[in-house]
Each structure stands twice: as C-alpha cells, then as structure tokens.
Protein backbone atom coordinates (compact mmCIF):
# COMPACT_ATOMS: atom_id res chain seq x y z
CA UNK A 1 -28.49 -1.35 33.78
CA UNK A 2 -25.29 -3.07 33.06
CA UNK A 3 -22.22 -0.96 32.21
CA UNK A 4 -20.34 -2.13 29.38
CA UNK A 5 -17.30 -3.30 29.61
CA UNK A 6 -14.14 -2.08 28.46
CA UNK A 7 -12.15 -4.27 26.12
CA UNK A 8 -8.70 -5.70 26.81
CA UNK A 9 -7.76 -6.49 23.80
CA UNK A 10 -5.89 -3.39 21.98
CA UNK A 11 -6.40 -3.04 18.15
CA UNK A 12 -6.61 0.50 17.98
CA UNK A 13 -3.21 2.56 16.23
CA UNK A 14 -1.19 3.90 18.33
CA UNK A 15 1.04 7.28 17.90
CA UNK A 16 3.30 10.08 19.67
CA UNK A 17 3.05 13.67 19.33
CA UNK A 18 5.97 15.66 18.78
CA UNK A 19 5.85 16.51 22.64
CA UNK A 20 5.20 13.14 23.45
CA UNK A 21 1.44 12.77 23.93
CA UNK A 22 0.27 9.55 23.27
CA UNK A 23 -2.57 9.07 20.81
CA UNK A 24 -4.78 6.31 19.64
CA UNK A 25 -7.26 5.87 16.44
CA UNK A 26 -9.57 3.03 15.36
CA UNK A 27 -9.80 4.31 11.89
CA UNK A 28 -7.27 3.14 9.29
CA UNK A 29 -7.85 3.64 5.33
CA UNK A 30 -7.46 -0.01 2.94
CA UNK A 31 -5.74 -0.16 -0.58
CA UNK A 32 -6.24 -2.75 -3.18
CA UNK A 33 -4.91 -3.27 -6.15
CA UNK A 34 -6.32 -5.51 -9.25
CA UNK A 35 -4.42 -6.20 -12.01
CA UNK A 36 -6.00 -7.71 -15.28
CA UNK A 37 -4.84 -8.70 -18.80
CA UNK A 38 -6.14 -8.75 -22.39
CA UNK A 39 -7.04 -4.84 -21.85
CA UNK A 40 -7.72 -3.52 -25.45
CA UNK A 41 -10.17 -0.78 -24.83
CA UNK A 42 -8.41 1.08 -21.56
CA UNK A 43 -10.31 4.17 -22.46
CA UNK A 44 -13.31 2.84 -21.47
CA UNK A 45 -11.98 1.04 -18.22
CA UNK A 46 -11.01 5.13 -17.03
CA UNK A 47 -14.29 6.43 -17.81
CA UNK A 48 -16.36 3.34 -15.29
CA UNK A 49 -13.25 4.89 -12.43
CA UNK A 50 -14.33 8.67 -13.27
CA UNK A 51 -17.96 7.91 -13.32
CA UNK A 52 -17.74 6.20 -10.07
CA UNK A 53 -16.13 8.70 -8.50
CA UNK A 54 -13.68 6.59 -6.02
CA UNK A 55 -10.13 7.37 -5.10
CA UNK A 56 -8.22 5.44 -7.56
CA UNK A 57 -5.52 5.12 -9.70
CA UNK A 58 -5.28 3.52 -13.19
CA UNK A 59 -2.01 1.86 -14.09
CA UNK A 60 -0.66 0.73 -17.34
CA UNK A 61 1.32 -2.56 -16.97
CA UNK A 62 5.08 -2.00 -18.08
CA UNK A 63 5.60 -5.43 -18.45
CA UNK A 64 2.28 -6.33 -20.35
CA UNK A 65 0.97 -3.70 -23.14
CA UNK A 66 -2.42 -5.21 -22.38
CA UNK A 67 -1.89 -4.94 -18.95
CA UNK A 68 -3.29 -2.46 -16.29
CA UNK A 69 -3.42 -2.54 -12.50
CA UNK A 70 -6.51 -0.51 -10.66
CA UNK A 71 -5.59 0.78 -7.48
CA UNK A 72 -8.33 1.73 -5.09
CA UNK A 73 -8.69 2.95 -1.87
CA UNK A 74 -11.27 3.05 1.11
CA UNK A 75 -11.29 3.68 4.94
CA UNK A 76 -14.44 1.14 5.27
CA UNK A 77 -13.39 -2.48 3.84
CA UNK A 78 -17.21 -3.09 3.04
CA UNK A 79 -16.52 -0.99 0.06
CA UNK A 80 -13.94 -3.19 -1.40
CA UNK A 81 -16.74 -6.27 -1.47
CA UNK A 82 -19.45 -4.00 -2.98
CA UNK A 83 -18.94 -0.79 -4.79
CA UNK A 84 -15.39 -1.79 -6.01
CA UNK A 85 -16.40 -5.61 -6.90
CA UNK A 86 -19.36 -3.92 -8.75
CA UNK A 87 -16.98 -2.09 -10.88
CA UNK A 88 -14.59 -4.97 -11.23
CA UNK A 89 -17.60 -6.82 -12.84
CA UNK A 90 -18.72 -3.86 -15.17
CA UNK A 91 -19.17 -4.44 -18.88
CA UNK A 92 -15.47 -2.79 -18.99
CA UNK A 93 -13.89 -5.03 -17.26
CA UNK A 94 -15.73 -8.48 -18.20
CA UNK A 95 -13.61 -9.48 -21.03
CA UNK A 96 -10.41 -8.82 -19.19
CA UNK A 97 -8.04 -11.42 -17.66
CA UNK A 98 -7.83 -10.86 -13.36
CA UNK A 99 -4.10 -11.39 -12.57
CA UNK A 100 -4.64 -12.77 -9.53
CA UNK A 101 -1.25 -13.56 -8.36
CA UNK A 102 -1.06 -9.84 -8.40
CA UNK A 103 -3.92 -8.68 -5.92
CA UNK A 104 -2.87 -7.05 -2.89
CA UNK A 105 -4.83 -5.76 -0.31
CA UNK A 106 -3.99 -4.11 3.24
CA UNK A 107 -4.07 -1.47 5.32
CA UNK A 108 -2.47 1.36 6.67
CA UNK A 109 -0.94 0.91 10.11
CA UNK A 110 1.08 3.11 12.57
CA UNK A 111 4.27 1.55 15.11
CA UNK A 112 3.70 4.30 17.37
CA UNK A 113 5.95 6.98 16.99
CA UNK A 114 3.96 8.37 14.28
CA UNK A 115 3.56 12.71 15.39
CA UNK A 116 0.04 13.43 13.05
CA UNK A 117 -2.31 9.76 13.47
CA UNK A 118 -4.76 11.14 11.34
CA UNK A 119 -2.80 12.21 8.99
CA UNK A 120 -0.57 9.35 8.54
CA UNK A 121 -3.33 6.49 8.72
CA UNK A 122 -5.70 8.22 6.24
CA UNK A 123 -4.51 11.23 4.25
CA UNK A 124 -0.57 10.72 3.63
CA UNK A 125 -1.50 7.22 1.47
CA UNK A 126 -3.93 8.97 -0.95
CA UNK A 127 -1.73 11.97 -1.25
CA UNK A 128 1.14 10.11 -1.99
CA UNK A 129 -0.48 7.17 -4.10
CA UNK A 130 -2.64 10.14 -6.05
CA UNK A 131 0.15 12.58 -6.47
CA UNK A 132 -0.01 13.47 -10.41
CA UNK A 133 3.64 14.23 -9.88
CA UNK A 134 4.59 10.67 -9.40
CA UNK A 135 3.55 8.23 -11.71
CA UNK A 136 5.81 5.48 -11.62
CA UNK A 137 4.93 2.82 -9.13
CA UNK A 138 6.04 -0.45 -7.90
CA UNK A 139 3.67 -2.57 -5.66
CA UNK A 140 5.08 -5.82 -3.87
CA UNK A 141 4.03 -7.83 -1.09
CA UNK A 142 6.22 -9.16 1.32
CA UNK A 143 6.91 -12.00 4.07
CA UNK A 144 9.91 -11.84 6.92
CA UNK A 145 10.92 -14.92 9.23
CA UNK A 146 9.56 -15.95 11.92
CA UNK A 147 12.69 -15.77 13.19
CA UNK A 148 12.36 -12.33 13.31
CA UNK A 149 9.48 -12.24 15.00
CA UNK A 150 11.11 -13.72 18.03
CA UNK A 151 13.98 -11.33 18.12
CA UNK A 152 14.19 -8.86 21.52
CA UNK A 153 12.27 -5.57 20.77
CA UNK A 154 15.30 -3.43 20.86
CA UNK A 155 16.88 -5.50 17.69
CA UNK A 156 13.65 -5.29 15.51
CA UNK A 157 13.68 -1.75 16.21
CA UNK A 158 17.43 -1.53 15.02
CA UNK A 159 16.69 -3.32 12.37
CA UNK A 160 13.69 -1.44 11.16
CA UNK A 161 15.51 2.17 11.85
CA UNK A 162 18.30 1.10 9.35
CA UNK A 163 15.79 -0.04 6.98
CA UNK A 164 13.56 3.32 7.43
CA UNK A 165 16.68 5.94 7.90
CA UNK A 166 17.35 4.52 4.00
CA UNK A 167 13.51 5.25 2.71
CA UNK A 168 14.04 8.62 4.55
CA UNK A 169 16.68 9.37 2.86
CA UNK A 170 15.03 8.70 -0.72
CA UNK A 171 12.21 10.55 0.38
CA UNK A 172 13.72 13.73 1.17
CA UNK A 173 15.08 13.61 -2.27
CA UNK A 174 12.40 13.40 -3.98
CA UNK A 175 12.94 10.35 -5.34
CA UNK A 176 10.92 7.67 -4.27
CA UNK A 177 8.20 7.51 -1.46
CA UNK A 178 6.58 4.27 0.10
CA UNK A 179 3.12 3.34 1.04
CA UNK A 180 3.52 0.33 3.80
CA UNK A 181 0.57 -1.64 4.41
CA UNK A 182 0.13 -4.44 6.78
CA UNK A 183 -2.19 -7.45 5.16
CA UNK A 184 -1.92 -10.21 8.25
CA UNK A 185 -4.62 -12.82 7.46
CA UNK A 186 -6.29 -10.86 4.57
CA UNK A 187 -3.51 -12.24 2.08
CA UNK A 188 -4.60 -14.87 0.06
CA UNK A 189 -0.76 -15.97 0.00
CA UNK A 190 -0.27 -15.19 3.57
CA UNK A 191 2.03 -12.28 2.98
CA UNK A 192 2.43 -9.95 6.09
CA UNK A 193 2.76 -6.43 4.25
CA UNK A 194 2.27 -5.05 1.19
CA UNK A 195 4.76 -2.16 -0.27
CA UNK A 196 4.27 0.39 -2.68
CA UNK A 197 6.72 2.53 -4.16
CA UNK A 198 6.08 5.66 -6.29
CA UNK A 199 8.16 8.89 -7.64
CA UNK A 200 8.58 10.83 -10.87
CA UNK A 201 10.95 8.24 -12.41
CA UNK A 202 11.22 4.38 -12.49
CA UNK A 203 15.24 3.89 -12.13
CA UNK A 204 15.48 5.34 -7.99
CA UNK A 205 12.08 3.19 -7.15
CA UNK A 206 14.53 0.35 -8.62
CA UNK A 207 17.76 1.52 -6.77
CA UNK A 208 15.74 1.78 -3.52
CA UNK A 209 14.91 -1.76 -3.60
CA UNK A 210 18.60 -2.58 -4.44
CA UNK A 211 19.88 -0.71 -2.13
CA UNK A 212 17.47 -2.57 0.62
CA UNK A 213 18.76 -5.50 -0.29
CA UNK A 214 21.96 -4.81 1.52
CA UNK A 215 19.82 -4.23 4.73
CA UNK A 216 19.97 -6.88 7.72
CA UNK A 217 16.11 -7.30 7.23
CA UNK A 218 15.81 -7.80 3.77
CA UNK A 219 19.50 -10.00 3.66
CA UNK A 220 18.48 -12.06 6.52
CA UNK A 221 15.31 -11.75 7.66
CA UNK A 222 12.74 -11.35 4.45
CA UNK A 223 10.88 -15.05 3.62
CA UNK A 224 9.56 -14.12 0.46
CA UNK A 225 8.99 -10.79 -1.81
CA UNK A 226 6.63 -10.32 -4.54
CA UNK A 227 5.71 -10.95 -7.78
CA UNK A 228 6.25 -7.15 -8.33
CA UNK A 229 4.27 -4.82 -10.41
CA UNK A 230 5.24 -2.23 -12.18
CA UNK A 231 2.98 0.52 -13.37
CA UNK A 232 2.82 3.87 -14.89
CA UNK A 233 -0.11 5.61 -14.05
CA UNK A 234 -2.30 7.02 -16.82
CA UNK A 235 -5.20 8.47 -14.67
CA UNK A 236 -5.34 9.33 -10.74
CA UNK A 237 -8.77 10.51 -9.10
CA UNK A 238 -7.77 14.27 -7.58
CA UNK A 239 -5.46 13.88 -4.76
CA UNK A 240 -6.87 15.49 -1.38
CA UNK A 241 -5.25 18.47 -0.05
C-alpha cells in the first residue's frame, strides 16, 4: 500500500504561543457582507436572519435610509453558495436592489505571531463583529502596491507594526476594534483584504482611519481603498462566549 505523501505546499495558519511554541491550523472562519437597496419592509428581512439561525448581523445603511448591509459569517465557504444565497433569494429579499460594488468577502488569517490560533482565526471575529455593545461599523476593502510586496521582510514588518501599534492603541480604549480579512483571488475587484471596523460610536472608527492615513502604508503604499460602508447595526445573532 502506498503511503501518502506529505504536501509541500504550506496553506495552513501559522501562530506562536506566548512561550514560543509554534502552532499551525487549517481551519479559518469567512465573512461576507451584502448590501441591498430599496429596503422598505426591514422587519421582515430580520425575521428570514432569526429564523435561519446563522451568525449574522443586520445593518442599517447610514448613507441610504433604504439601505441595509447583511453580514454573515461561516467557517465552511460552501455555506456562503447555499444556505446564505438561499436566504439572499428569499421572498424578503427579492424586491431589493444588491449593491454589488459593496460585497466583500474574505477570511480570517493569522501572520504568525498570533498566542491563541483558535481563538483568533474563529472566535475573536464573531465576538467582535456580534458584540451588542458595538454597533457602529465601517467595512472597506483594500489594495497595497506591488511595490510593497517586493520590499525586504524586515521593512513590511516595520511597516505593519506602526500601522498595528496604532489599532492597538484604539483598541485598548475601547474605541474602535478591527476585523482584517484577507480576500486574494475571491474579490471580484481584486482587492487583497477586506477591513472592518466596529465600536460604540461612529466619530473614533472615523478618526482611526484618519489617523492611518498618516501611516507609511496607507501614505505610500495603499493602491486603492473602498467604497466604504457604513452601518449601524439593528440586530446581531447572540455573540459566542
């Protein structure tokens, strides 16, 4: 009997324990969000997300008043082209307008310092996008350079630690706290990540993004951001534990 072979190519997540133990994971959870127009009867829209009983997230569109954005979220991306496309064509949803400049879709990644794999890759993105104490949300997608991509490792890593050490820094304040997703070659626009910002008010999830713009990534090394949506959320599913 043949043994099987062992891979070479590595797409599993990597992380590091606190002590420094190396760990790996081949599970990773997927977000989405849909955002349609012409919503009169939104009522019934949160009723087919409680009946279905996924982890979502119902969003009012700040810049639309018939707007709303659907956020939802699964570790296997076969749900995403059955149980969430059948709600998406539900008699709710069939006389509304699908925004689709505004789709985004990724997946939660490590860069392999994360301490808790598990944790981060699956639990920390539904706690934080379900969190009934943050409502406020804005969702963007993003691009960088491919010049950045052929910078040394050590200067993308100083460059990303002055980006983080800022989102830290909001974080610990309680005032705004980012999902990042990666979205390589599932973007219909080619985007490379997809961000999403939430908190208990609007104004910091604004300042944030200001205040990145002063970064060396974002200044010099960001292609193309957005279109940006911005949502107040008017139902979450419960948040896990």
């Amino acid at each position: 009997m043949a043994e099987k072979t062992q891979s070479r190519v590595d797409i599993q997540e990597h992380g590091t324990d606190r002590d420094g133990t190396k760990r790996t994971s081949d599970r990773r959870l997927f977000l989405q969000l849909q955002v349609f127009g012409e919503c009169t009867e939104r009522q019934a829209v949160l009723e087919e997300l409680k009946a279905r009983s996924v982890d979502a997230v119902l969003y009012q569109d700040v810049n639309n008043p018939r707007g709303i954005g659907v956020l939802t979220m699964q570790e296997d991306p076969t749900f995403f082209a059955t149980t969430a496309a059948e709600i998406f064509q539900s008699a709710p949803f069939r006389s509304l307008t699908l925004k689709e400049d505004f789709s985004m879709f990724g997946r939660s990644y490590t860069t392999g310092f994360e301490p808790n794999l598990e944790d981060w890759l699956l639990d920390k993105p539904r706690r934080t996008a379900l969190n009934p104490a943050w409502p406020w949300a804005l969702w963007y997608p993003l691009r960088r350079t491919g010049a950045f991509s052929a910078l040394a490792p050590e200067e993308q890593g100083k460059i990303l630690r002055e980006h983080g050490a800022i989102g830290r820094s909001y974080a610990e304040e309680d005032l705004a706290h980012d999902i990042r997703l990666a979205c390589h070659g599932i973007d219909t626009h080619d985007n490379e990540f997809v961000i999403g910002l939430v908190g208990k008010d609007l104004h910091p999830l604004s300042h944030l993004v200001q205040r990145m713009r002063k970064t060396k990534q974002t200044s010099q090394y960001i292609q193309s951001m957005g279109p940006f949506f911005v949502g107040y959320a008017v139902w979450q599913s419960p948040s896990p534990k």
